[in-house]
Protein backbone atom coordinates (compact mmCIF):
# COMPACT_ATOMS: atom_id res chain seq x y z
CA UNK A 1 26.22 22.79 51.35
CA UNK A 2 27.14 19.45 49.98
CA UNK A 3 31.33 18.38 49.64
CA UNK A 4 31.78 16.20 46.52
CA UNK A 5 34.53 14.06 47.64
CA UNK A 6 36.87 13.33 44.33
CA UNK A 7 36.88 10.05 44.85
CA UNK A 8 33.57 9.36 45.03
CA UNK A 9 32.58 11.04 41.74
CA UNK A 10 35.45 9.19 39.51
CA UNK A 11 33.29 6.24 41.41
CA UNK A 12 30.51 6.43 40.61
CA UNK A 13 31.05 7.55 37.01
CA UNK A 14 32.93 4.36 36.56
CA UNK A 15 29.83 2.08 38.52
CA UNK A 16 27.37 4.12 35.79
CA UNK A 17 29.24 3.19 32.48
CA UNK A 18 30.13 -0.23 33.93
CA UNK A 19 26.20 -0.92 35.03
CA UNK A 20 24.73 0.47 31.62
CA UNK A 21 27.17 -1.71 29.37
CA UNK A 22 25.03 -4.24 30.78
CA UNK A 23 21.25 -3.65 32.14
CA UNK A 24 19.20 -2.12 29.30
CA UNK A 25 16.96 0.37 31.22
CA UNK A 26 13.62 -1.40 32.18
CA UNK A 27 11.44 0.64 30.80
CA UNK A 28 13.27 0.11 27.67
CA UNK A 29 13.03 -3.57 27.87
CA UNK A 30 9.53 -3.41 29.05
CA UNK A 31 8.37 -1.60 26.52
CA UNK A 32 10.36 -3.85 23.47
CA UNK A 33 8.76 -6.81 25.22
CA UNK A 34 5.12 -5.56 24.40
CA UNK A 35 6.11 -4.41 20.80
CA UNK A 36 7.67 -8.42 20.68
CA UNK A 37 3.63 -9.78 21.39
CA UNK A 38 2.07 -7.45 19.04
CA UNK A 39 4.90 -7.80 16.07
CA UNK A 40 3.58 -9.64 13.01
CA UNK A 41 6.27 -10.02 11.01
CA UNK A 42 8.53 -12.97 11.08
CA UNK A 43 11.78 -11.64 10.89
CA UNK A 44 11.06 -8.60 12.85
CA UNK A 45 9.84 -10.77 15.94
CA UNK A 46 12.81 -13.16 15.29
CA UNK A 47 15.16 -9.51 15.48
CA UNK A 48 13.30 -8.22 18.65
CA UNK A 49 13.34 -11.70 20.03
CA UNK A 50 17.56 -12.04 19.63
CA UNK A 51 17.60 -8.44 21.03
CA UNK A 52 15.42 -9.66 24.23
CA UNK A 53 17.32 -12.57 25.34
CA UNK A 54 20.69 -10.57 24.01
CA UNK A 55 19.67 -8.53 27.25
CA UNK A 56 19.06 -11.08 29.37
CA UNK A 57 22.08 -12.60 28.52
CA UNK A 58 23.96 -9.63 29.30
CA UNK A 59 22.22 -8.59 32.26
CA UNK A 60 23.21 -12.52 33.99
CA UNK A 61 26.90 -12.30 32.68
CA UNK A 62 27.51 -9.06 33.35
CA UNK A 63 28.88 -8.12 30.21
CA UNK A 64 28.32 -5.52 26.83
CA UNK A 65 24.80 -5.34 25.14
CA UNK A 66 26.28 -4.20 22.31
CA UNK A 67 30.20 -4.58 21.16
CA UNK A 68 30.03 -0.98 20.29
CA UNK A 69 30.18 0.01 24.01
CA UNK A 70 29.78 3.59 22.88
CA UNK A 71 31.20 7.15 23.26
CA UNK A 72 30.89 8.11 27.24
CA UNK A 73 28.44 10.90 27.41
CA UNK A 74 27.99 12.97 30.39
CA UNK A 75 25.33 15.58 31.60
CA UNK A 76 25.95 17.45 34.88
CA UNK A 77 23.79 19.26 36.54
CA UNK A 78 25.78 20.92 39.27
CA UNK A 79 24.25 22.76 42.31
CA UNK A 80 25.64 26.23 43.04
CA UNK A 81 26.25 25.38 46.79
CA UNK A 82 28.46 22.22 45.72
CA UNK A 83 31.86 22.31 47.24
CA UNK A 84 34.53 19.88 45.79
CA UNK A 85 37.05 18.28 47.47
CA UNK A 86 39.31 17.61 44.61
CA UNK A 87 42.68 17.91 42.59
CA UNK A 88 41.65 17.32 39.55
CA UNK A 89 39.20 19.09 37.25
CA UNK A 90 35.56 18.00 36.57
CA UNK A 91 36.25 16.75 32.88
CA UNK A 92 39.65 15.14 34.34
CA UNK A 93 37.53 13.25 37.09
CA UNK A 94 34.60 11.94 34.18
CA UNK A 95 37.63 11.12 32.32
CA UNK A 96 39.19 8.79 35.41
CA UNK A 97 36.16 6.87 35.80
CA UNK A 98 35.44 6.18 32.02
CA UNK A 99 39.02 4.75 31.97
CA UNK A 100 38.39 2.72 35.20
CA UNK A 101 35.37 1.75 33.76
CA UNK A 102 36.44 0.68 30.38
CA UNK A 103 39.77 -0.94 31.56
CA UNK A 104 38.07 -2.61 34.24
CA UNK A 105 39.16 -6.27 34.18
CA UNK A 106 35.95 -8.01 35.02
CA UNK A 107 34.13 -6.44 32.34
CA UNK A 108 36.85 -5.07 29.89
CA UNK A 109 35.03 -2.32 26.85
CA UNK A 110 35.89 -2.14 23.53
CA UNK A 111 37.79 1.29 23.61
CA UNK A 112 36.33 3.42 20.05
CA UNK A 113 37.62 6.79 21.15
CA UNK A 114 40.10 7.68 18.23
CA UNK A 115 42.38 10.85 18.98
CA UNK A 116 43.16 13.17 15.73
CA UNK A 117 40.07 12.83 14.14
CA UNK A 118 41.07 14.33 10.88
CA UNK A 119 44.27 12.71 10.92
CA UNK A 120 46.09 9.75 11.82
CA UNK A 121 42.82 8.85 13.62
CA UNK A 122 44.65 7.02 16.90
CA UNK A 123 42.64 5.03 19.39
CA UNK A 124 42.89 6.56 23.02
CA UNK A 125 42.70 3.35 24.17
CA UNK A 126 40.72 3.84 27.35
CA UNK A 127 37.53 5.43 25.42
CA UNK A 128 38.71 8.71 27.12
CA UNK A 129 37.72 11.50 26.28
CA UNK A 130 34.45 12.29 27.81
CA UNK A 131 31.64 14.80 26.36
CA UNK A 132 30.36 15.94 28.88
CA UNK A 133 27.85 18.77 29.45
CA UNK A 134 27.60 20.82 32.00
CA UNK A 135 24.93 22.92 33.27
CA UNK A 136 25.22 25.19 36.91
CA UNK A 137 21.48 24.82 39.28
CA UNK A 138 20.58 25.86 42.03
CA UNK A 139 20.96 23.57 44.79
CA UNK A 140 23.95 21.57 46.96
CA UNK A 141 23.49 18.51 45.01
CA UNK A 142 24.85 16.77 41.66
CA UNK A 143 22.67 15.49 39.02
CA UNK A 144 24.59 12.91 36.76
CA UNK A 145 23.42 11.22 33.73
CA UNK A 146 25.75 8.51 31.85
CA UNK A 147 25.29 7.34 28.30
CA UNK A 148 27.02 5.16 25.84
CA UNK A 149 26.33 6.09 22.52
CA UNK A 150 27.18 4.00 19.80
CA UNK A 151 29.01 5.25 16.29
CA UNK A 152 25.90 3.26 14.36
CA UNK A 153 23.34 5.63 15.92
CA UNK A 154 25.17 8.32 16.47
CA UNK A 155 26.29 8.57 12.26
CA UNK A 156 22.07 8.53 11.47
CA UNK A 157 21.74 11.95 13.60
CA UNK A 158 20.32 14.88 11.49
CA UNK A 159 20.17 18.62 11.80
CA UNK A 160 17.83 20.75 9.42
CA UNK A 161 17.16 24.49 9.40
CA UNK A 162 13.43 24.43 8.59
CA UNK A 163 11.47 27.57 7.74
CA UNK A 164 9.01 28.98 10.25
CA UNK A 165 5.99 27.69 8.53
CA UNK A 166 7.61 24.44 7.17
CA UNK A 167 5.90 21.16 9.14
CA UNK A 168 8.22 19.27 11.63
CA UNK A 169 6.40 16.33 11.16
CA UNK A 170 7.01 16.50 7.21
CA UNK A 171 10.19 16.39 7.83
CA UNK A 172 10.85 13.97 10.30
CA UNK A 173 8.52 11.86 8.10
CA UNK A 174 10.66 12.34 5.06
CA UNK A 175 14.37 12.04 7.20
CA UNK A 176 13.53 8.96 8.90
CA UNK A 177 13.68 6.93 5.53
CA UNK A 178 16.68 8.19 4.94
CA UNK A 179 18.70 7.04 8.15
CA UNK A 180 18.12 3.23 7.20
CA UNK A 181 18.53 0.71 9.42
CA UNK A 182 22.14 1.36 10.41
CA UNK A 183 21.05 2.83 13.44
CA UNK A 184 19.33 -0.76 15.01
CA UNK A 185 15.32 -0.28 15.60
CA UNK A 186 13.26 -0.53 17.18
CA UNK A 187 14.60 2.38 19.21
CA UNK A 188 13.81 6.02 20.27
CA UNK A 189 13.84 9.28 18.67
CA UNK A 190 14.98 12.13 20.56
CA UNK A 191 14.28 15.45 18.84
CA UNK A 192 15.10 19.22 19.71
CA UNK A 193 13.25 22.17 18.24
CA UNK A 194 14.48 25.52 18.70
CA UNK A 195 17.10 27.73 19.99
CA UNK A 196 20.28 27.43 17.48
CA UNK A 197 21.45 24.66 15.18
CA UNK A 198 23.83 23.73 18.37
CA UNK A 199 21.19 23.92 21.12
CA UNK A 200 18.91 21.85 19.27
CA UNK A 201 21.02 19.02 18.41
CA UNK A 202 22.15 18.99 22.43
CA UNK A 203 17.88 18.90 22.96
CA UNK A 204 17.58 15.80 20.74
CA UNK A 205 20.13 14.50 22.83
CA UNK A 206 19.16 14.98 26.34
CA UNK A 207 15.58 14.57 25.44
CA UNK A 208 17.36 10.44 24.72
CA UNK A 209 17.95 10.74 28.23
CA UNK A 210 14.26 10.60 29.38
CA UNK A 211 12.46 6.87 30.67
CA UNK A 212 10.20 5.29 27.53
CA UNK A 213 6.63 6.71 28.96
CA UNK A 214 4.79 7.23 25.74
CA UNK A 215 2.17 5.02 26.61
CA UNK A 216 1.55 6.78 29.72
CA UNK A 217 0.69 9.81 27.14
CA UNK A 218 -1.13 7.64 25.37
CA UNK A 219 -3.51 6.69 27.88
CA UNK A 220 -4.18 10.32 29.18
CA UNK A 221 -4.01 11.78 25.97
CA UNK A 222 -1.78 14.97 25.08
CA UNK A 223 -1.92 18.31 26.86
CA UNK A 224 0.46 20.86 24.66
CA UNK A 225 1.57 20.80 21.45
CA UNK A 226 4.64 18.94 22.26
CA UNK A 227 2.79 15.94 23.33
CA UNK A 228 0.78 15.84 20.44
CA UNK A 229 4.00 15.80 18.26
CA UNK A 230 5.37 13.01 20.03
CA UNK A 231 2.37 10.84 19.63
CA UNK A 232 1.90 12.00 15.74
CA UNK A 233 5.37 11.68 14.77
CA UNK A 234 5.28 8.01 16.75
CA UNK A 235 2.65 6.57 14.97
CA UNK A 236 3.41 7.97 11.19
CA UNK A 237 7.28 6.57 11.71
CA UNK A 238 5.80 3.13 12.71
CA UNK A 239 3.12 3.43 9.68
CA UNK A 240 6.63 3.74 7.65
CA UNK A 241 7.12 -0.01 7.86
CA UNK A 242 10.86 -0.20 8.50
CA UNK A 243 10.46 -2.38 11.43
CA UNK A 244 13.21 -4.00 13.25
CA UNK A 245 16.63 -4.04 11.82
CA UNK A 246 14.77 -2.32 8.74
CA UNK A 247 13.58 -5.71 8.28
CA UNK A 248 9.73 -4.48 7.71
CA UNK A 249 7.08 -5.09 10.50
CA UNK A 250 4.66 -2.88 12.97
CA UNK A 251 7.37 -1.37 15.40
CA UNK A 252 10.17 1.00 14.06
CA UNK A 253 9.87 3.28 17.14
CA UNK A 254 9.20 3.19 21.20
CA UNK A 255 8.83 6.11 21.79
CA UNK A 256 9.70 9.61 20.56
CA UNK A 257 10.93 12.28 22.81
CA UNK A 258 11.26 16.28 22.49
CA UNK A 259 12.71 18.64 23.73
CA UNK A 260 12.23 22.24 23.03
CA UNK A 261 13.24 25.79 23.44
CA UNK A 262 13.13 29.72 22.31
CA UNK A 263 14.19 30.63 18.89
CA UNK A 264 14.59 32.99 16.39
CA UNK A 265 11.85 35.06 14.75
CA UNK A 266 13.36 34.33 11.28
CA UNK A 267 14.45 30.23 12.31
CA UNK A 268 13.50 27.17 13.44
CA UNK A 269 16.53 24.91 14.12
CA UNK A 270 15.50 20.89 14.38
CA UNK A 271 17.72 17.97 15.42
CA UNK A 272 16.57 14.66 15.60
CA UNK A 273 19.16 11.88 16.86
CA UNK A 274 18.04 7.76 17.06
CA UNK A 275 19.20 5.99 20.29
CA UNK A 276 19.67 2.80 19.06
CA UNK A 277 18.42 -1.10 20.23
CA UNK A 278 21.34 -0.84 22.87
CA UNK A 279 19.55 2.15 24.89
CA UNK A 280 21.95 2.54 27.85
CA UNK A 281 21.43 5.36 30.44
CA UNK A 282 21.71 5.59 34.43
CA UNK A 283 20.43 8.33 35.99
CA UNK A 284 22.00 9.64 39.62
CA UNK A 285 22.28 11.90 42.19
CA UNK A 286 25.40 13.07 44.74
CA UNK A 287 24.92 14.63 47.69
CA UNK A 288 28.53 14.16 49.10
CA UNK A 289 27.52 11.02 51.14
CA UNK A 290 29.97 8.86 49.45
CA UNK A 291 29.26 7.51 45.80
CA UNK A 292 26.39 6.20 44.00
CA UNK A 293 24.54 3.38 44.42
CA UNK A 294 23.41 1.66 41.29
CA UNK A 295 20.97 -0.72 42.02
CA UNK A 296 20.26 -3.34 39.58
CA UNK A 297 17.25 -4.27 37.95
CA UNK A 298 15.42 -7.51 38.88
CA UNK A 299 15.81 -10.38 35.80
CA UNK A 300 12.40 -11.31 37.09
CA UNK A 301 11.61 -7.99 34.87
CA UNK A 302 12.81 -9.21 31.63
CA UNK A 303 9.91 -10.64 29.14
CA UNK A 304 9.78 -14.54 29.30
CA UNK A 305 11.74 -14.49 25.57
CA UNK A 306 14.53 -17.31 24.72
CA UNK A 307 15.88 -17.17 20.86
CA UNK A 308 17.64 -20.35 19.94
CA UNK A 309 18.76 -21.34 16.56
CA UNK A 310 15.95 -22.81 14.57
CA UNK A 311 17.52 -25.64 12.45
CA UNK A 312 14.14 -26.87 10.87
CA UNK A 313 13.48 -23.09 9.31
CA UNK A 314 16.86 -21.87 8.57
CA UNK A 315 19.41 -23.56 6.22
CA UNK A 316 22.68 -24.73 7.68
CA UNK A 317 25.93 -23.81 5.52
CA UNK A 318 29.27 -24.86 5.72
CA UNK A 319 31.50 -21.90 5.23
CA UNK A 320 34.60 -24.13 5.04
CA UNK A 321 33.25 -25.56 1.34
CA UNK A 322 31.25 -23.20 0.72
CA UNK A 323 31.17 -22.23 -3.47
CA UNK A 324 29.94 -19.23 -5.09
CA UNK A 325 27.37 -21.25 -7.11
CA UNK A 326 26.09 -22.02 -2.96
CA UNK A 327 26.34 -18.02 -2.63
CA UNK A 328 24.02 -17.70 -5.89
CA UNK A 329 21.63 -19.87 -5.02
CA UNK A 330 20.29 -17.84 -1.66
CA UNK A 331 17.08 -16.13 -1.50
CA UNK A 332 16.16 -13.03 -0.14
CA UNK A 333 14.81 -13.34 3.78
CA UNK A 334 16.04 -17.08 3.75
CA UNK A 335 17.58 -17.50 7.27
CA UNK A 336 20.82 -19.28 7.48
CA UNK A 337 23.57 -20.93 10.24
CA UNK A 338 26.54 -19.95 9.56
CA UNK A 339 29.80 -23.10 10.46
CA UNK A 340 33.63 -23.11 9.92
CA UNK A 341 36.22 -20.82 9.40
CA UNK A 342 35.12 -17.21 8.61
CA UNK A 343 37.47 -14.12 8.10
CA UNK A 344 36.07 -10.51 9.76
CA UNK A 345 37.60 -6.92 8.92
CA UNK A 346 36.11 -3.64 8.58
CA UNK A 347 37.04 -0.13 8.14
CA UNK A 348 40.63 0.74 8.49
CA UNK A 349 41.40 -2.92 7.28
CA UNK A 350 40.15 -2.23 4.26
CA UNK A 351 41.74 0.59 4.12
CA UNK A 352 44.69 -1.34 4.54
CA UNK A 353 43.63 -3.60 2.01
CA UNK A 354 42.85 -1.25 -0.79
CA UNK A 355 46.19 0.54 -0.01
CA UNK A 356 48.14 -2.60 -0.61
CA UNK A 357 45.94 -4.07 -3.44
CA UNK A 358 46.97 -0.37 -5.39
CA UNK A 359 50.75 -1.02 -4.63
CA UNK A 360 50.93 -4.48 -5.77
CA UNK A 361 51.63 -5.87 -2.30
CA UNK A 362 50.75 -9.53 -1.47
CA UNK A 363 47.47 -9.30 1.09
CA UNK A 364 48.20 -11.10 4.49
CA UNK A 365 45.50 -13.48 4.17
CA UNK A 366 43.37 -15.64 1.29
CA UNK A 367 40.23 -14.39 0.58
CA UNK A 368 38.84 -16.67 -2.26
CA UNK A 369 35.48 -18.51 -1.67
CA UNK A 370 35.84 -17.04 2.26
CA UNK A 371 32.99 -14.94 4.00
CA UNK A 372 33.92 -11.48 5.70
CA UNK A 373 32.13 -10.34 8.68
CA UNK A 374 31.99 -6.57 9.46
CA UNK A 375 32.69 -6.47 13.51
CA UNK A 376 34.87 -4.71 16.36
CA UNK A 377 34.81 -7.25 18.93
CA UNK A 378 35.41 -6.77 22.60
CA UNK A 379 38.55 -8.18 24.08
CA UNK A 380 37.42 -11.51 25.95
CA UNK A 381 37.82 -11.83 29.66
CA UNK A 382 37.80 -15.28 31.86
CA UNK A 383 37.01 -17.74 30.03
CA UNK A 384 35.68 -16.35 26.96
CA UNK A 385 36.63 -16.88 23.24
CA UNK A 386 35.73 -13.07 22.31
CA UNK A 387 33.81 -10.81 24.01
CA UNK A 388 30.48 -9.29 22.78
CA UNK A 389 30.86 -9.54 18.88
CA UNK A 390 27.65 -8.38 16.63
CA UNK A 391 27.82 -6.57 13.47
CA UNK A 392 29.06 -3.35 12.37
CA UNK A 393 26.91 -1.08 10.39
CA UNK A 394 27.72 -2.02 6.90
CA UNK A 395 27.04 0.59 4.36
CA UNK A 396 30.53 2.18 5.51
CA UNK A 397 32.08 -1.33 3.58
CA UNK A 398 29.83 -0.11 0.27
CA UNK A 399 32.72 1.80 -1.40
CA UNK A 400 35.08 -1.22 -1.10
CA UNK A 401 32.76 -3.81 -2.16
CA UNK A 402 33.61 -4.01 -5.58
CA UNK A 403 37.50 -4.13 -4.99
CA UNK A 404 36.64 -6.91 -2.57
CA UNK A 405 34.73 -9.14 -4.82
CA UNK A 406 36.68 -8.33 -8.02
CA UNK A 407 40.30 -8.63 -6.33
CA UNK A 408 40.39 -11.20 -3.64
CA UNK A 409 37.65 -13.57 -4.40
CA UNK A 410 35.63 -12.53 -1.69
CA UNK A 411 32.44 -14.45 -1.88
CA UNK A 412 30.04 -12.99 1.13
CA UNK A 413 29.81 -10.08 3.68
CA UNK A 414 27.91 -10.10 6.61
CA UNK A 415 27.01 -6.95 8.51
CA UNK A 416 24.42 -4.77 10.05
CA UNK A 417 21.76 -2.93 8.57
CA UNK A 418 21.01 -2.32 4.57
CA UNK A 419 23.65 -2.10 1.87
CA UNK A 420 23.67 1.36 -0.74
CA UNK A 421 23.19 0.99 -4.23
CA UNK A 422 26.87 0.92 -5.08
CA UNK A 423 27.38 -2.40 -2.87
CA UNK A 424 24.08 -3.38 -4.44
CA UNK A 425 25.62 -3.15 -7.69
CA UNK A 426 28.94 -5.15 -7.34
CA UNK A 427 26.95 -7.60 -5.29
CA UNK A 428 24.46 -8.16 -8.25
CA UNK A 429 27.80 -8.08 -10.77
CA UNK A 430 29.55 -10.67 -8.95
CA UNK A 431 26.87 -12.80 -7.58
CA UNK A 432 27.87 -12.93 -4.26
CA UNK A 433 25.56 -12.37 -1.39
CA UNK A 434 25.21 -9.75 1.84
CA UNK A 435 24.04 -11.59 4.96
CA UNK A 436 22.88 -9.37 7.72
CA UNK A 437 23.24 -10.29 11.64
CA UNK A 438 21.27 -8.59 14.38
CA UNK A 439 22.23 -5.69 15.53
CA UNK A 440 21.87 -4.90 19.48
CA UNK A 441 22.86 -8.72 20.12
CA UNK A 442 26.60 -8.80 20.53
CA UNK A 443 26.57 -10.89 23.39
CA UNK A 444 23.96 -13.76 21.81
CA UNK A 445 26.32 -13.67 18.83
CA UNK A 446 29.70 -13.82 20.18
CA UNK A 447 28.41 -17.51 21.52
CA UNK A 448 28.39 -19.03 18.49
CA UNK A 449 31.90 -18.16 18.34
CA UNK A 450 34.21 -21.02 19.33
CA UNK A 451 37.75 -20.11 18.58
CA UNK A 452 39.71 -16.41 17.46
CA UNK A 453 42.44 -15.88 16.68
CA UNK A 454 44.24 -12.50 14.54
CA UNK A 455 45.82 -13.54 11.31
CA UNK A 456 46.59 -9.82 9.47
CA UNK A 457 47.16 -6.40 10.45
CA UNK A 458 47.10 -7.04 14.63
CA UNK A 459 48.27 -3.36 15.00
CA UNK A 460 44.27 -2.22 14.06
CA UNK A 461 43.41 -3.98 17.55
CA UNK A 462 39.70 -4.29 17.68
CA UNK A 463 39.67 -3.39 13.73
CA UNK A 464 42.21 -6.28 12.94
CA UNK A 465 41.38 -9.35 11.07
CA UNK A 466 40.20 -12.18 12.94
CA UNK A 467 39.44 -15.39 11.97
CA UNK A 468 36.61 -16.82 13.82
CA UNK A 469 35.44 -20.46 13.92
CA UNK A 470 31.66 -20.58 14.01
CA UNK A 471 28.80 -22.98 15.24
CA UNK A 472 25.06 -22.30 13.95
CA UNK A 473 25.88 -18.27 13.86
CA UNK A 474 21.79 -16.62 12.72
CA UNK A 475 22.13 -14.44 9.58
CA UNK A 476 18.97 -13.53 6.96
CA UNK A 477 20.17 -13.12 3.18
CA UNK A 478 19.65 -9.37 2.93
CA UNK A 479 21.05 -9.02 -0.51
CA UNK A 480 20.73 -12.03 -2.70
CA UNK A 481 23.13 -12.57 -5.93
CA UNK A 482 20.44 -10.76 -8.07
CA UNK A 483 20.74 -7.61 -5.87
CA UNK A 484 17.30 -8.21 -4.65
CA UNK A 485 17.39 -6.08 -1.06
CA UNK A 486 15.07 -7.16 2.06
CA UNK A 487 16.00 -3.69 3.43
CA UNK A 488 13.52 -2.20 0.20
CA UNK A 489 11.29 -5.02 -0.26
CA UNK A 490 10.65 -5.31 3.62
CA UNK A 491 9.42 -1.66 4.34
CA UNK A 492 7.20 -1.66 1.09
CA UNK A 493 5.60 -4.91 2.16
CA UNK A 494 4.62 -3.70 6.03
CA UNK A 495 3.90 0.00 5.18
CA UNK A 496 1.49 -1.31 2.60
CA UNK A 497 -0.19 -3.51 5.07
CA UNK A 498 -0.46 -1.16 7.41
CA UNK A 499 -2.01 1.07 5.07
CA UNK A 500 -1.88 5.06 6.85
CA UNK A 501 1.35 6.35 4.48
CA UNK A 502 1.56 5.76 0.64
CA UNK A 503 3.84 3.29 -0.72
CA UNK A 504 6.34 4.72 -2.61
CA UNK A 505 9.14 2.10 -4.64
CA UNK A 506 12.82 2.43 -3.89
């Protein structure tokens, strides 16, 4: 019989959400450094390429992959012979070391956990609290798996009723599409199959869980019918052509992982749920020895990739004169530096906005001829400007783009992942532009950034609106002033090359 000593489990859950905010698993990183060499698009090597040495970045400074720093998600396994020495319950000790771990002053986390979700929607703070799953073993032992999950992978998570005879593949097939880019390929797909619409959408979600090993399978070749789905559902979502970012190229997955169980005679529940290009995971076990011990991954590990800015290929643009007949003149794919003085804000401030543009109220900053960026930074620590600050997904912006652009004189977003048709539309009206930033390189980004400071609505915290100075900050025109979109044009172009799934126009 093992005693789990309360300390050492609030501990080690804090060591496991403070190690994964900043060492992508290796296999993850191994396995995005081989789908780097073989990548034959331009901007989808140039994506995977920020991503790599976003990593290794974060991995030396000890600090978030991704400013998102996620939702804390918990599995237990707990043995049946575990004793616990404790006061506290299990989900109040996960909860004590998320909040040690995402208050912790060395490495602070931005803090998404809002409380009242239906209503007034108020940030815990401390990112508390947990989920956590829980499952009794046998055994005098602990099993503990922490995960981050980000909202922008996390929102792309589906859950379909199929019929008995309807084909999983068809549907995945047909989903996948459907997610866009909002939840930052290349990544992996965890999918359940089975049991009830709850118990599959926890399957999709462990399954995450598992190390990147598909081409293990690959080499051996499958032995059950789950194998073979992973390896046919693999290669016809790569044949799809969304690439990285959605950008178009050869890699949209690493892997896909399922997990199954017993069913229904008359069902058959499937989830499927992306982890995103900030996989984060540790894996651990207690034994009532004291806590965890985390040990980190050599940087020896890390493929030999360093992005820089490329100031020969990609246009430099001053943001502090820039002009809307500048914005109009952008092409779609052209990559560009961003310099000066740009505004950010997303959700609730433009909420905020909206609310006061409808009662006549005076806004509490100039937006004419000035860029937004859609981002949640992390609060800074030491010496830092900002902490981790890449894009937020920003199709969630779409329903406020046309108040933006007609009302304040708004001239350019820039954001994460493709834009609807609704943005499209006001975008196209206007002739502004949408610029899209990597996703899954918060800390590569936030470097660019010299000076921040808050100039409206401070109460929103992380959701305020900054005002960041910039130096050479990477972007790609995603959405050009004639509502041309490299989020269509780029999947059409690479699933057409590749050849295995018919091209059909957005």
């Amino acid at each position: 019989m093992s005693t789990i000593r309360q300390d050492d489990f609030i501990q080690s859950i804090a060591d496991g959400f403070q190690y994964i905010s900043y060492y992508h698993p290796l296999d993850y990183i191994t396995a995005l450094g081989k789908a780097y060499e073989r990548e034959e698009s331009p901007a989808a090597k140039d994506a995977i390429a920020q991503i790599l040495t976003n990593s290794r970045m974060c991995a030396e400074g000890k600090r978030p992959i991704c400013q998102d720093t996620g939702i804390a998600v918990v599995f237990l396994k707990v043995g049946m012979n575990v004793k616990w020495d404790a006061t506290m319950s299990v989900q109040e000790m996960v909860n004590e070391g998320v909040r040690r771990a995402y208050n912790n002053p060395d490495n602070k986390l931005r803090a998404s956990v809002l409380l009242d979700p239906a209503g007034k929607r108020t940030n815990s703070k401390d990112n508390t609290p947990a989920v956590v799953h829980y499952e009794i073993v046998e055994g005098d032992g602990v099993e503990v798996i922490c995960a981050a999950k980000g909202g922008g992978s996390e929102n792309k998570s589906k859950m379909y009723m199929l019929n008995p005879s309807d084909s999983i593949v068809d549907w995945v097939i047909k989903t996948v599409p459907t997610m866009g880019a909002g939840w930052c390929p290349p990544g992996i797909l965890g999918i359940g199959i089975g049991g009830t619409p709850e118990k599959a959408m926890l399957l999709a979600k462990e399954s995450l869980m598992a190390p990147v090993d598909i081409h293990e399978l690959i080499a051996r070749g499958p032995k059950t019918r789950i194998e073979e789905l992973r390896l046919e559902i693999m290669e016809k979502v790569n044949a799809l052509g969304i690439g990285a970012q959605g950008l178009g190229g050869l890699t949209t997955v690493l892997d896909v992982k399922i997990m199954d169980y017993p069913t229904h005679a008359a069902s058959l529940p499937v989830a499927m749920i992306p982890n995103c290009a900030a996989t984060r995971h540790v894996h651990f076990h207690l034994h009532g020895d004291g806590p965890a011990v985390l040990t980190p991954p050599s940087l020896s590990d890390w493929p030999n990739v360093a992005w820089a800015p490329n100031t020969e290929k990609s246009t430099r643009v001053n943001l502090d004169t820039l002009t809307p007949e500048e914005v109009a003149s952008w092409k779609p794919g052209q990559t560009l530096l961003l310099n000066g003085k740009m505004l950010t804000g997303r959700d609730a401030a433009h909420k905020r906005i909206a609310d006061m543009l409808a009662k006549g109220e005076k806004l509490p900053v100039d937006f004419k001829n000035r860029v937004i960026y859609y981002v949640g930074p992390v609060d800074p620590v030491r010496n830092e400007v900002v902490g981790p600050a890449g894009p937020t997904t920003a199709t969630r912006m779409d329903k406020f783009t046309e108040m933006m652009l007609a009302q304040t004189g708004l001239i350019s977003m820039v954001g994460k992942a493709e834009r609807g048709p609704v943005a499209i539309e006001a975008i196209k009206k206007h002739k502004s532009a949408y610029l899209m930033a990597v996703g899954g390189a918060a800390y590569l980004v936030s470097k660019a950034i010299k000076e921040s400071k808050v100039v409206g609505f401070a109460d929103l915290g992380m959701e305020a609106i900054y005002e960041f100075t910039i130096e050479d900050m990477p972007v790609t025109v995603a959405v050009d002033s004639n509502g041309t979109s490299v989020h269509n044009t780029g999947p059409q172009e690479w699933q057409a090359k590749i050849g295995k799934i018919p091209v059909t126009k957005a």
